[in-house]
C-alpha atoms as a PDB file:
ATOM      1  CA  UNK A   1     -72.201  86.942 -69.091  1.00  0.00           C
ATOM      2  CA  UNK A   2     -69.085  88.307 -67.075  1.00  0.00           C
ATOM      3  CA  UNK A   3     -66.336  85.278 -67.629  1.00  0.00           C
ATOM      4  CA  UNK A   4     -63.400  87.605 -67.224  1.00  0.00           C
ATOM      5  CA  UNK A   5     -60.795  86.084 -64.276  1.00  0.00           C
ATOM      6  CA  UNK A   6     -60.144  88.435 -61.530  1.00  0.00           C
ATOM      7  CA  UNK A   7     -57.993  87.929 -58.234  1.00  0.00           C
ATOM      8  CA  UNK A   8     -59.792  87.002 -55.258  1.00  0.00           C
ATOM      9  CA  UNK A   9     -58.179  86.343 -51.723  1.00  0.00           C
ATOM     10  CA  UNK A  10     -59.519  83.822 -49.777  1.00  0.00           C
ATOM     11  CA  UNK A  11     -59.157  83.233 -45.599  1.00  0.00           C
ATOM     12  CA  UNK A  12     -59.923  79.366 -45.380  1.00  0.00           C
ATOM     13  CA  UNK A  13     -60.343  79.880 -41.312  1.00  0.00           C
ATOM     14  CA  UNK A  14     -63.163  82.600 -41.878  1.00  0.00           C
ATOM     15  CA  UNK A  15     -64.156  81.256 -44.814  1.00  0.00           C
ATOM     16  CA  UNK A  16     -63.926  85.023 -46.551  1.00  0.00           C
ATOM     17  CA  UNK A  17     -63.634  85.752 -50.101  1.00  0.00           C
ATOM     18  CA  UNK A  18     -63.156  89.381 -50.896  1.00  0.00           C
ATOM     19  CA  UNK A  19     -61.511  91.263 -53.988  1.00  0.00           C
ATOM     20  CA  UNK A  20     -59.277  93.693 -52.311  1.00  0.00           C
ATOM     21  CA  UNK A  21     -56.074  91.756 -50.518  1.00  0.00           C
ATOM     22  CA  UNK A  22     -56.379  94.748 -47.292  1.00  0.00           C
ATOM     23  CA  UNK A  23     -59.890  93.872 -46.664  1.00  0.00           C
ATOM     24  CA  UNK A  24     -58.835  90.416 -44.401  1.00  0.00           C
ATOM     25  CA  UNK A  25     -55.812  88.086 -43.662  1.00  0.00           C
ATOM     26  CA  UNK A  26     -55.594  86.035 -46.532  1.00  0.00           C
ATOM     27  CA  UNK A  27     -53.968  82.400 -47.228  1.00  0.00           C
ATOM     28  CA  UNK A  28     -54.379  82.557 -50.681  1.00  0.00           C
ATOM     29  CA  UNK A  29     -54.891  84.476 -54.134  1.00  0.00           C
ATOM     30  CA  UNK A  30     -56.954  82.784 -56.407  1.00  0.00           C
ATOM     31  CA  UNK A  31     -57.776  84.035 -60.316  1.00  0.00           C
ATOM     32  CA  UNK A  32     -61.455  83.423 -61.132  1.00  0.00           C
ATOM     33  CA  UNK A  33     -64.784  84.013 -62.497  1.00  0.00           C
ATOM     34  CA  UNK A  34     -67.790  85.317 -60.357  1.00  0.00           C
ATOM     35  CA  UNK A  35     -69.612  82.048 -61.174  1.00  0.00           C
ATOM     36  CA  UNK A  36     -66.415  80.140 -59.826  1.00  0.00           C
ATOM     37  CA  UNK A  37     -66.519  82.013 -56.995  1.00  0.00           C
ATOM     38  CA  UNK A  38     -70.596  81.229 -56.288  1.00  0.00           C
ATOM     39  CA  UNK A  39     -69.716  77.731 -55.966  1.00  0.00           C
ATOM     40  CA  UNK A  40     -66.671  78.068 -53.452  1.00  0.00           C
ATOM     41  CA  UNK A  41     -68.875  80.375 -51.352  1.00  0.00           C
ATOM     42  CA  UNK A  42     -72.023  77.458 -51.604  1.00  0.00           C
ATOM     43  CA  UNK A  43     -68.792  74.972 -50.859  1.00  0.00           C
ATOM     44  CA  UNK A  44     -67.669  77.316 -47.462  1.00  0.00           C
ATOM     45  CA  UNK A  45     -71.658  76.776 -46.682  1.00  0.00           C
ATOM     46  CA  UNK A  46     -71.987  73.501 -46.731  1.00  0.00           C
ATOM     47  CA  UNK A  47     -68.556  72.997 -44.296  1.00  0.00           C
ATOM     48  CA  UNK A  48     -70.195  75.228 -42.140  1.00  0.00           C
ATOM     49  CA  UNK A  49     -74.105  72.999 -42.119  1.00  0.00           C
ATOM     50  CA  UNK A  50     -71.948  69.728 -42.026  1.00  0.00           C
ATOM     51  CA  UNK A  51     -69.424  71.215 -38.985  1.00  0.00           C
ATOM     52  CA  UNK A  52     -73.072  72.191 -37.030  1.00  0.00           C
ATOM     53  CA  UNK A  53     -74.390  68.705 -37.788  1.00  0.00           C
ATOM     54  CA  UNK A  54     -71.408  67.163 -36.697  1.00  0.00           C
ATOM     55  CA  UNK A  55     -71.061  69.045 -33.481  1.00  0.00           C
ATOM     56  CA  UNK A  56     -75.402  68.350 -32.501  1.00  0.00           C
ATOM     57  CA  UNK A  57     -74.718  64.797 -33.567  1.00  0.00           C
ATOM     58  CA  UNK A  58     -71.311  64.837 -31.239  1.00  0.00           C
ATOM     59  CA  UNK A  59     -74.090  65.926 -27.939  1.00  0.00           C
ATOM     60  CA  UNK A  60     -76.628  62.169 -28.636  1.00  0.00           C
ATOM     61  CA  UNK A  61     -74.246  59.587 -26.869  1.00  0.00           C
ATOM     62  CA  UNK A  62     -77.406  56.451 -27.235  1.00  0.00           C
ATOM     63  CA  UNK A  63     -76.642  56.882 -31.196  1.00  0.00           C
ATOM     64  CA  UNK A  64     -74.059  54.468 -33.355  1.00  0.00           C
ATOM     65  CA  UNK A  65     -72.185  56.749 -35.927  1.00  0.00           C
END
């Protein structure tokens, strides 16, 4: 198992990881392992489920919050 640190740059708009710092814009430069990096990805996923939810949820005005 691979638990060597490498840089990753990370756009938190996009929600884009990538290894090379030309690839995208990037806020910020993070040193970490590729399982480290699986669970920020499955962390960027679940933003993106919960911001959907919220927004169908937004479009029901008979239900209380």
């Amino acid at each position: 198992m691979d638990d060597q640190k490498h840089s990753y740059y990370i756009n938190i708009q996009s929600h884009e990881i990538v290894r090379e710092p030309f690839d995208v814009e990037w806020d910020f430069k993070i040193e970490a392992t590729e399982p480290q990096v699986a669970v920020l990805e499955r962390l960027f996923d679940r933003n993106d489920e919960t911001d959907l939810e919220s927004y169908i949820r937004s479009h029901v005005p008979f239900l209380e919050a």
